[in-house]
Protein backbone atom coordinates (compact mmCIF):
# COMPACT_ATOMS: atom_id res chain seq x y z
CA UNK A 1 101.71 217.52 154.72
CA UNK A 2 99.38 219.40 152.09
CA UNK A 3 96.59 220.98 153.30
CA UNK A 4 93.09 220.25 151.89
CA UNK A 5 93.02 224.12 150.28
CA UNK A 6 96.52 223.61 148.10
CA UNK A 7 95.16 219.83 147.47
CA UNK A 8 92.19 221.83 145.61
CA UNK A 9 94.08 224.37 144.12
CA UNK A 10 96.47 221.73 142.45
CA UNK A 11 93.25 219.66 141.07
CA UNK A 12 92.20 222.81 139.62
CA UNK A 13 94.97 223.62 137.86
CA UNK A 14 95.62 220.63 136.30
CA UNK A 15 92.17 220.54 134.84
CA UNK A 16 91.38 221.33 131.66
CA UNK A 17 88.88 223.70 131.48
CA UNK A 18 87.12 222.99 128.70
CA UNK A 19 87.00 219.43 129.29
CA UNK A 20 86.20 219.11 132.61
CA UNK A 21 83.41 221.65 133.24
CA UNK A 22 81.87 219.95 135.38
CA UNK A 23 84.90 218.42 137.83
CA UNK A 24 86.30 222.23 137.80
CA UNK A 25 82.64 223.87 138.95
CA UNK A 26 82.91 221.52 141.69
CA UNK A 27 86.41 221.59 142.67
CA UNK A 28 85.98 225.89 142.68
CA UNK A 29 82.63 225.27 144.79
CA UNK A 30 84.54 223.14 147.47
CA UNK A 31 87.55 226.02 147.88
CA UNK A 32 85.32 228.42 147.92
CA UNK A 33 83.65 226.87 150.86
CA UNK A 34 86.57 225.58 152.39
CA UNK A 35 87.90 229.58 152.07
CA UNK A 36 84.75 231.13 153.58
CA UNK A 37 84.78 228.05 156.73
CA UNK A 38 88.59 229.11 157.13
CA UNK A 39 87.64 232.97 157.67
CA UNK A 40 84.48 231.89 160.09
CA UNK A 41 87.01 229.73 161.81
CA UNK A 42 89.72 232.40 162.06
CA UNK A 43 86.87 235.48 163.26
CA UNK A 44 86.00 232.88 166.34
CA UNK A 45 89.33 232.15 166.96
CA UNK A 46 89.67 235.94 167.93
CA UNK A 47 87.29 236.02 170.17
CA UNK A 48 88.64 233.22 171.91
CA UNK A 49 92.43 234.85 171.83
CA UNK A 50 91.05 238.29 172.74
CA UNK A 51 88.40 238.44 175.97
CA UNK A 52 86.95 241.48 176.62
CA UNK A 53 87.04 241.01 180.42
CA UNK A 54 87.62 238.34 183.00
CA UNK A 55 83.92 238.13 183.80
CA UNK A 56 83.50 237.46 180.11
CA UNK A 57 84.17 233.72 180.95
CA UNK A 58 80.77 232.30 179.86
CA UNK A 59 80.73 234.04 176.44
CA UNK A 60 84.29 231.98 176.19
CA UNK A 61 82.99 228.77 176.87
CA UNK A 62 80.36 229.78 174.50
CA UNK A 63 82.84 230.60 171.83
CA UNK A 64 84.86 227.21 172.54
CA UNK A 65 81.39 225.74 172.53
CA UNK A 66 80.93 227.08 168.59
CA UNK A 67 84.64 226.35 167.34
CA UNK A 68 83.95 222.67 168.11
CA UNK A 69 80.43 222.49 166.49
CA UNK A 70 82.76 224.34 163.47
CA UNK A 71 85.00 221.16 163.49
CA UNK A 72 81.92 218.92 163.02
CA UNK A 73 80.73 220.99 160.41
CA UNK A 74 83.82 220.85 158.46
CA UNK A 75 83.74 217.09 158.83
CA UNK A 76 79.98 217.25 157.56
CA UNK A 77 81.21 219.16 154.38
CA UNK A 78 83.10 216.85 153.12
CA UNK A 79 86.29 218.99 152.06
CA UNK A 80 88.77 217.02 154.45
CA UNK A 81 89.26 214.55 151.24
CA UNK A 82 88.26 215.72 147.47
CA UNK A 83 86.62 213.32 145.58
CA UNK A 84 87.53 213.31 141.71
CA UNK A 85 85.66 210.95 140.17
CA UNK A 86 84.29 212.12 137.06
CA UNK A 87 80.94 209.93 136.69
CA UNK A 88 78.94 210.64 133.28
């Protein structure tokens, strides 16, 4: 299965640049967020994989808490599928 990050890097390439301005400014706009929600995810992640201490439990549940509002936000962006229609 291809992930949504080489499914944008593949549009992108087979764009031609001077044709489709517009498709490849949008296209490089969605990896770039997709790349900076991937590092968020990954920092949180960390903090999840690595408590501090065992009485540490709350700010846990806290970070759980954020990784799933981070799956609704991903959802909300709109990255999961890449639209390329070209409407003029």
């Amino acid at each position: 299965m291809e992930s949504v990050r080489e499914e944008i890097s593949k549009k992108i390439e087979k764009l031609d640049s001077v044709k489709d301005k517009e498709m490849l400014a949008k296209l490089t706009d969605q990896l770039r967020k997709l790349i900076a929600f991937e590092s968020m995810f990954l920092n949180i992640n960390l903090l999840v994989l690595f408590p501090q201490k065992d009485s540490e439990k709350k700010q846990l549940l806290n970070t759980l808490e954020d990784i799933e509002e981070l799956k609704e936000c991903f959802q909300n962006l709109g990255l999961s599928t890449v639209s390329t229609s070209n409407k003029k």
